[in-house]
N, C-alpha and C. Protein backbone atom coordinates (compact mmCIF):
# COMPACT_ATOMS: atom_id res chain seq x y z
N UNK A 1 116.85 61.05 113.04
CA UNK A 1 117.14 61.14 111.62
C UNK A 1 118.58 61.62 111.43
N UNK A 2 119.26 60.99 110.29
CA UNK A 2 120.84 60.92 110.01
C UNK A 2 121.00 62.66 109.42
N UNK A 3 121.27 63.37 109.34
CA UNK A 3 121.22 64.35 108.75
C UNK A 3 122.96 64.22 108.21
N UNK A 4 123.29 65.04 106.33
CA UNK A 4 124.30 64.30 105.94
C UNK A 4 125.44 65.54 105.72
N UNK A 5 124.40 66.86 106.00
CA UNK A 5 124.90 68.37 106.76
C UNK A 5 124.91 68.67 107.68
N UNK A 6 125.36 69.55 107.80
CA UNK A 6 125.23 70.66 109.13
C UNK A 6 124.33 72.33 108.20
N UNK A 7 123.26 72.48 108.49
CA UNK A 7 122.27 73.38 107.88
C UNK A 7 123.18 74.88 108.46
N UNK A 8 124.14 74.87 109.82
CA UNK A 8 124.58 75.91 110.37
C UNK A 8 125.91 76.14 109.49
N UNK A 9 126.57 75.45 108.67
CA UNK A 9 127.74 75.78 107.81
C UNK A 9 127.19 76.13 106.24
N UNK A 10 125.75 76.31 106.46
CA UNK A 10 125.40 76.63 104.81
C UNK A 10 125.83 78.40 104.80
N UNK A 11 126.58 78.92 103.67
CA UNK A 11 126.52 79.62 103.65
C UNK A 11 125.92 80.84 102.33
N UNK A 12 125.14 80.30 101.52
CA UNK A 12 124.59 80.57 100.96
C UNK A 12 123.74 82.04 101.56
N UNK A 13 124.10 83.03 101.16
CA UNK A 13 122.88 84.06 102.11
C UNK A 13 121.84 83.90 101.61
N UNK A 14 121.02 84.13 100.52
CA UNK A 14 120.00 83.71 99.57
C UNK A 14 118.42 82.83 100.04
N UNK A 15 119.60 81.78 100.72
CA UNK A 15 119.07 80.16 100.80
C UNK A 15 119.06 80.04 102.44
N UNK A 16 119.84 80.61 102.91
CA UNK A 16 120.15 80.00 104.25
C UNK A 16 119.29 80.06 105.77
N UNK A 17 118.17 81.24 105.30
CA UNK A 17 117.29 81.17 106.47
C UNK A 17 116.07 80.87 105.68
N UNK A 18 115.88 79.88 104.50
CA UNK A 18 114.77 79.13 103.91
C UNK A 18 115.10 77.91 104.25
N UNK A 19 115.69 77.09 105.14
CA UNK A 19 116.07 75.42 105.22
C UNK A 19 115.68 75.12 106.22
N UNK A 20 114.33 74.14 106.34
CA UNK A 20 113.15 73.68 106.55
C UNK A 20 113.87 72.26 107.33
N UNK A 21 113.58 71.72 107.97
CA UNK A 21 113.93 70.02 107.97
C UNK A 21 113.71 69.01 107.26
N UNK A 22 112.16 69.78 106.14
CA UNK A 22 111.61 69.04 105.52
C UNK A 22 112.62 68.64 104.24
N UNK A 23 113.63 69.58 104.04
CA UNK A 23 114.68 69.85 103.00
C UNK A 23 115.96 69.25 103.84
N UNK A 24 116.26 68.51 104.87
CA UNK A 24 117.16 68.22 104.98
C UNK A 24 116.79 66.38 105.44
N UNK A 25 115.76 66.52 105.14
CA UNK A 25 115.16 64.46 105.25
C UNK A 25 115.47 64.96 103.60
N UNK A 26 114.75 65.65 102.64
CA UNK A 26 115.05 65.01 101.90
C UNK A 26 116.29 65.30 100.68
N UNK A 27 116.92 65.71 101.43
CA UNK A 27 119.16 65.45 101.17
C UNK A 27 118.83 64.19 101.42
N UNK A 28 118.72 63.48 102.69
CA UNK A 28 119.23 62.66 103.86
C UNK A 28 118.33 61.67 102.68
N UNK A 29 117.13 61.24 102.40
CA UNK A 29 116.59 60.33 101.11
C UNK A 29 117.55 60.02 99.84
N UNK A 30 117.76 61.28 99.53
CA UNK A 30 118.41 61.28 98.23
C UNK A 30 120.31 61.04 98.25
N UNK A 31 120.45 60.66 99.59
CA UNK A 31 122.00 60.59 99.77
C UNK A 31 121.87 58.93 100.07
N UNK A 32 120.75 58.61 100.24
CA UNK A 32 120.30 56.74 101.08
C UNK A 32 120.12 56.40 99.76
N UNK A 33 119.00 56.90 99.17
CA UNK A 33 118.90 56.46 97.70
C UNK A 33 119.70 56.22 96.92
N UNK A 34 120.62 57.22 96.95
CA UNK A 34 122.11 57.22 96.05
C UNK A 34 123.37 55.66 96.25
N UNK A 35 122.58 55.49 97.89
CA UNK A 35 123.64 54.75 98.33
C UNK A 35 123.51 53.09 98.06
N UNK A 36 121.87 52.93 98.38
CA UNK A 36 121.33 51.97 98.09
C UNK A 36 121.28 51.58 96.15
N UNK A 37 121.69 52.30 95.10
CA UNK A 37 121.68 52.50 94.46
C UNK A 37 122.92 51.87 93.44
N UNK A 38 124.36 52.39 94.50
CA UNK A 38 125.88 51.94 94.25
C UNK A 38 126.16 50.67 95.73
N UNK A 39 124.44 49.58 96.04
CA UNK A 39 124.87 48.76 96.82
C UNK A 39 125.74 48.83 98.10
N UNK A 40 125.09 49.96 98.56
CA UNK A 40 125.74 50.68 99.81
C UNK A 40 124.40 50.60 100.87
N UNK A 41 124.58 49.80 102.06
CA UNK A 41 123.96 50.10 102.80
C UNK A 41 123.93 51.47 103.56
N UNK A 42 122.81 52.05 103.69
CA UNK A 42 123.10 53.64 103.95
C UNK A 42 123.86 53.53 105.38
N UNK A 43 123.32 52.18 106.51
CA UNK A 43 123.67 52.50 107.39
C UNK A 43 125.37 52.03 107.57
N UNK A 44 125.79 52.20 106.49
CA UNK A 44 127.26 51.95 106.94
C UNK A 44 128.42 53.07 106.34
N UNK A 45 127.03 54.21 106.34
CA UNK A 45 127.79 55.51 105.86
C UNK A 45 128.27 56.10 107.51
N UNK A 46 129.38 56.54 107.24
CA UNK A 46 130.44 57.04 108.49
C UNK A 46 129.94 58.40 108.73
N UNK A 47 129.83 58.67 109.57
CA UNK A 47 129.25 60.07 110.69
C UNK A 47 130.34 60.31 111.22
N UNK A 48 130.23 61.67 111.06
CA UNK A 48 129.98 62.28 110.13
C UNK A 48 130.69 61.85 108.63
N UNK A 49 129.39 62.54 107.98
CA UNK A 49 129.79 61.80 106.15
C UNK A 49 131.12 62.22 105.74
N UNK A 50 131.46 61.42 104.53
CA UNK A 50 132.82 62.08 103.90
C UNK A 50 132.82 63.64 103.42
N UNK A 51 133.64 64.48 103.09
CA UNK A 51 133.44 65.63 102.51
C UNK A 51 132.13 65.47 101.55
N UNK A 52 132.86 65.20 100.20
CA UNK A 52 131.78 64.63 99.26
C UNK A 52 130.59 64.46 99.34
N UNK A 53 130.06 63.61 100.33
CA UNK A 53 129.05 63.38 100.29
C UNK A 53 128.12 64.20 101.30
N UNK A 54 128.91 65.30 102.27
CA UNK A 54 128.49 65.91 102.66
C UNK A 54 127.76 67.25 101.96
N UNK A 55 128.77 67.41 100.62
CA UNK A 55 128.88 68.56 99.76
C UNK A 55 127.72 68.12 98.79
N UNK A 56 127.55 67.05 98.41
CA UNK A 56 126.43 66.18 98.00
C UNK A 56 124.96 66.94 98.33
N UNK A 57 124.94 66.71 99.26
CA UNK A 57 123.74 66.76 100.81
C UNK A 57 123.17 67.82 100.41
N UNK A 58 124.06 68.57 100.76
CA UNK A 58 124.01 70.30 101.14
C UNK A 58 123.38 70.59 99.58
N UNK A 59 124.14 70.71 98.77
CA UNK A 59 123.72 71.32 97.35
C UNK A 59 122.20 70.56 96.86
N UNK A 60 122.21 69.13 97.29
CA UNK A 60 120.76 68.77 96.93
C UNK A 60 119.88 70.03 97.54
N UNK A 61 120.01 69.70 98.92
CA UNK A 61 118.91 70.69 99.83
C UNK A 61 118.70 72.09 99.42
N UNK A 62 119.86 72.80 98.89
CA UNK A 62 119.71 74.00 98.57
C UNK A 62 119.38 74.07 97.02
N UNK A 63 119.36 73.15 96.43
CA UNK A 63 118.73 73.02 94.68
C UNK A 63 117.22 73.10 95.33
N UNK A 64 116.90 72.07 96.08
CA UNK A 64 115.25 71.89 96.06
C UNK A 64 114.30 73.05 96.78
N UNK A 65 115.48 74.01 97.85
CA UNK A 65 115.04 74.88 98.40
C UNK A 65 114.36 75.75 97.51
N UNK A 66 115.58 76.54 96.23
CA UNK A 66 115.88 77.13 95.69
C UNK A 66 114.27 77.30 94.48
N UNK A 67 114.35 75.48 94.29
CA UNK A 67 113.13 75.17 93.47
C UNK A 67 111.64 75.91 93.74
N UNK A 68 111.84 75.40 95.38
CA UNK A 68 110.01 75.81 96.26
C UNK A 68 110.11 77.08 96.20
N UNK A 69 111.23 77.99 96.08
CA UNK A 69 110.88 79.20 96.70
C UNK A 69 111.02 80.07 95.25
N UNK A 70 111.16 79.60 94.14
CA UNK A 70 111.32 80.42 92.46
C UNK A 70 109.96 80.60 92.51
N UNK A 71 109.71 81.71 91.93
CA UNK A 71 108.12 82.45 91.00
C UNK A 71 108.68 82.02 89.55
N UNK A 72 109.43 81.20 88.81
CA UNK A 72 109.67 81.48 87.84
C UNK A 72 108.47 80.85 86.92
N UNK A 73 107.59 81.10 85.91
CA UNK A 73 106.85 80.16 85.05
C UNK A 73 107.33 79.76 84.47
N UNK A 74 107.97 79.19 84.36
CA UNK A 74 108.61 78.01 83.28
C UNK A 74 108.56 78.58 81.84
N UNK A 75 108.79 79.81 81.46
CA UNK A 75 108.96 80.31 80.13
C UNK A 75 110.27 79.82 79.70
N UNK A 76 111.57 79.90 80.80
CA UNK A 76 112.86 79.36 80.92
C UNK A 76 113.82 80.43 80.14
N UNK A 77 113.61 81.24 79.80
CA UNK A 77 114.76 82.10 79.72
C UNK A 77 115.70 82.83 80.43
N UNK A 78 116.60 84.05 80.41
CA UNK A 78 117.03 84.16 81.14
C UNK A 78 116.88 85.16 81.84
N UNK A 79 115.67 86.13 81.36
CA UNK A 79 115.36 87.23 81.21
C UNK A 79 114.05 87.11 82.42
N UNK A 80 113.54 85.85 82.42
CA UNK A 80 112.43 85.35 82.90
C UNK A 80 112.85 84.66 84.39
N UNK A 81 113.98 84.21 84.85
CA UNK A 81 114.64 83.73 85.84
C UNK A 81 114.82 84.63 87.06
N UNK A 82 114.06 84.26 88.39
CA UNK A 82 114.97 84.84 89.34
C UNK A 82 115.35 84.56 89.90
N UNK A 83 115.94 85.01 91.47
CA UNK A 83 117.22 84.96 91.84
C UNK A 83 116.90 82.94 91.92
N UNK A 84 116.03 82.53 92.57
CA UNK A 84 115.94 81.56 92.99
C UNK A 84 116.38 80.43 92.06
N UNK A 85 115.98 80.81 90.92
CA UNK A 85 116.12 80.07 89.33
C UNK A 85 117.07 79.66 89.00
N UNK A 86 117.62 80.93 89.11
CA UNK A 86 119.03 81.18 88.69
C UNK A 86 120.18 80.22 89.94
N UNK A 87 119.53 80.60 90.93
CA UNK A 87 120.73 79.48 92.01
C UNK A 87 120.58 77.78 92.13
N UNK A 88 118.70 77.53 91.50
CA UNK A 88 118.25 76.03 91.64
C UNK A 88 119.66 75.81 90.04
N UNK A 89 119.44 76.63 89.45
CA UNK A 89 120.53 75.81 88.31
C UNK A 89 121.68 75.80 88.56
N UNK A 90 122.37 76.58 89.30
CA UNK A 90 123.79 76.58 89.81
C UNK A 90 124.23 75.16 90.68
N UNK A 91 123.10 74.94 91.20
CA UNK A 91 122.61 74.20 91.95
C UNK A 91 122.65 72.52 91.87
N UNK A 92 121.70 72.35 90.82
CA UNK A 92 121.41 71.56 90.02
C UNK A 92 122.81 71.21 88.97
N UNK A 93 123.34 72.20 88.64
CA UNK A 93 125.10 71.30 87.95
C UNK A 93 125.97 70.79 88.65
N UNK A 94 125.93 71.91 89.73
CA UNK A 94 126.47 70.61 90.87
C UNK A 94 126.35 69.32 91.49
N UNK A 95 125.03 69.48 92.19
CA UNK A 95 124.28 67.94 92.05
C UNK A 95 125.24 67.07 91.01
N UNK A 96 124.70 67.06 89.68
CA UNK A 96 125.32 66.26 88.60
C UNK A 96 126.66 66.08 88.77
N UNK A 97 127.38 67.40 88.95
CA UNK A 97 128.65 67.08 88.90
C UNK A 97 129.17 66.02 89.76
N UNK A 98 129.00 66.09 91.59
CA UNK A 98 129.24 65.84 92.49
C UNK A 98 128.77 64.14 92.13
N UNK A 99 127.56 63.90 91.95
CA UNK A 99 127.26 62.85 92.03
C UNK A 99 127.72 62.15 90.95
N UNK A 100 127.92 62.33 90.12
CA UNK A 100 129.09 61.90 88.77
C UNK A 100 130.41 61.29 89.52
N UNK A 101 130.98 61.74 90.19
CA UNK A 101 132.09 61.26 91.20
C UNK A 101 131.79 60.36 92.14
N UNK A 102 130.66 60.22 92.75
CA UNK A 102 130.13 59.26 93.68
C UNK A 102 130.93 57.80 93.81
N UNK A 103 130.87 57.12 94.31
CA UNK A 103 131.10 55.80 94.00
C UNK A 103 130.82 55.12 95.58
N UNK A 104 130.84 53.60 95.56
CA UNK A 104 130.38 52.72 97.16
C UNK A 104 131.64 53.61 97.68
N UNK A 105 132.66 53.64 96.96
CA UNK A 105 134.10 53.78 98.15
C UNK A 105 134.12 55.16 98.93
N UNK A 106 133.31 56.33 97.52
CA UNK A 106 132.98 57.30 98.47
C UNK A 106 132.17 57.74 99.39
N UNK A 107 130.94 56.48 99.10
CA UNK A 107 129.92 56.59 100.75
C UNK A 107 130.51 56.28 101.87
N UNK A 108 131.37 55.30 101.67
CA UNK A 108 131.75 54.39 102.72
C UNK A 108 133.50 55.34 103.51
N UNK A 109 133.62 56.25 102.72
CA UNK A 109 134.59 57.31 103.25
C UNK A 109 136.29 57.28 102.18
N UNK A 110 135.80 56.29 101.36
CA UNK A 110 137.05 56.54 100.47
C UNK A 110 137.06 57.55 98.99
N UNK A 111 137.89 57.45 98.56
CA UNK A 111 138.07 58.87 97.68
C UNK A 111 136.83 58.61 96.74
N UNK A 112 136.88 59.63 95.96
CA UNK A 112 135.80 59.22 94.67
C UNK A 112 136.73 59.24 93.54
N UNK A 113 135.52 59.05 92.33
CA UNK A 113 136.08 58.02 91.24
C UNK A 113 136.86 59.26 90.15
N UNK A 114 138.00 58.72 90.00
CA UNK A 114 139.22 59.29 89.27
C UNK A 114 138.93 58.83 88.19
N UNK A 115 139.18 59.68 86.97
CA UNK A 115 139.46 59.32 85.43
C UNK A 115 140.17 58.01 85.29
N UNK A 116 139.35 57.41 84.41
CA UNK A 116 140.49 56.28 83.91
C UNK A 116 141.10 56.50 82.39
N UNK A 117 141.60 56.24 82.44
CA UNK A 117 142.61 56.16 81.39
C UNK A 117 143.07 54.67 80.15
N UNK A 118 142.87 54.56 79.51
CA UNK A 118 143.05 53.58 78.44
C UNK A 118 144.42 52.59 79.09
N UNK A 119 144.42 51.32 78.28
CA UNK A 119 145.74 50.71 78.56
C UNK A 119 146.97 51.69 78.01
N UNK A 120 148.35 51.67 79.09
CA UNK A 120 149.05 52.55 78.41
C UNK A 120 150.27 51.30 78.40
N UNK A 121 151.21 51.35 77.55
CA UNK A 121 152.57 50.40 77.66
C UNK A 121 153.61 51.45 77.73
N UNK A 122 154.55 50.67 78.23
CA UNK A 122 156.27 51.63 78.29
C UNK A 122 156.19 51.29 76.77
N UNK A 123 157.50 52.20 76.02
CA UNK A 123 157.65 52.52 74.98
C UNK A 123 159.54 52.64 75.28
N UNK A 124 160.12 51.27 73.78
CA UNK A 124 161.56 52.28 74.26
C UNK A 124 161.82 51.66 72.60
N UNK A 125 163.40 51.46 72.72
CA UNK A 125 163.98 52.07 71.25
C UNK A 125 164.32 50.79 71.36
N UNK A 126 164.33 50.05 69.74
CA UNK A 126 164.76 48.44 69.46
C UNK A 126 166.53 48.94 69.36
């Protein structure tokens, strides 16, 4: 199995002696899924992965860790949150963020996706 971390560079203290294998197949799903997704064959993701999508990986695994191991009942406040709660959401914006940037070029080891910008024209004096 492709693994799309290294579980020994997590440094999360919190999280870091809760990471199961069962949590790092499923990064390794949700990074194939992603890929198969932006028409990326997974197997033509480069080993080791790009940053990105390594950083990808990692934060999935430690969102879902974060998830199994909360007591929180779902009252959802903030008062009601612990530690675990509180890091699956830290967690979880990242995810979004990270994968918001995604693109084929960044599975495949090229940068990810930069702002675009409207048509712009030069501008000069008649």
């Amino acid at each position: 199995m492709i693994a799309y971390f290294d579980p020994f560079e997590v440094r999360d203290k919190l999280l870091k002696g809760l990471i199961k294998q069962e949590d790092i197949a499923d990064s390794t799903q949700y990074i194939e899924d992603l890929a198969l997704r932006l028409d990326v064959d997974p197997a033509r993701i480069p080993v080791p992965a790009p940053y990105q999508i390594k950083m990808l990986a990692m934060c999935y695994a430690l969102m879902s860790i974060a998830l199994n191991a909360s007591m929180n009942n779902g009252a959802g406040g903030e008062n009601e949150a612990d530690a675990y709660e509180l890091k699956r959401r830290i967690y979880a914006k990242r995810v979004a963020e990270l994968e918001s940037q995604v693109t084929a070029k960044t599975l495949l080891g090229g940068g990810s996706q930069k702002m675009k910008y409207p048509v712009s024209i030069p501008l000069g004096r008649c």
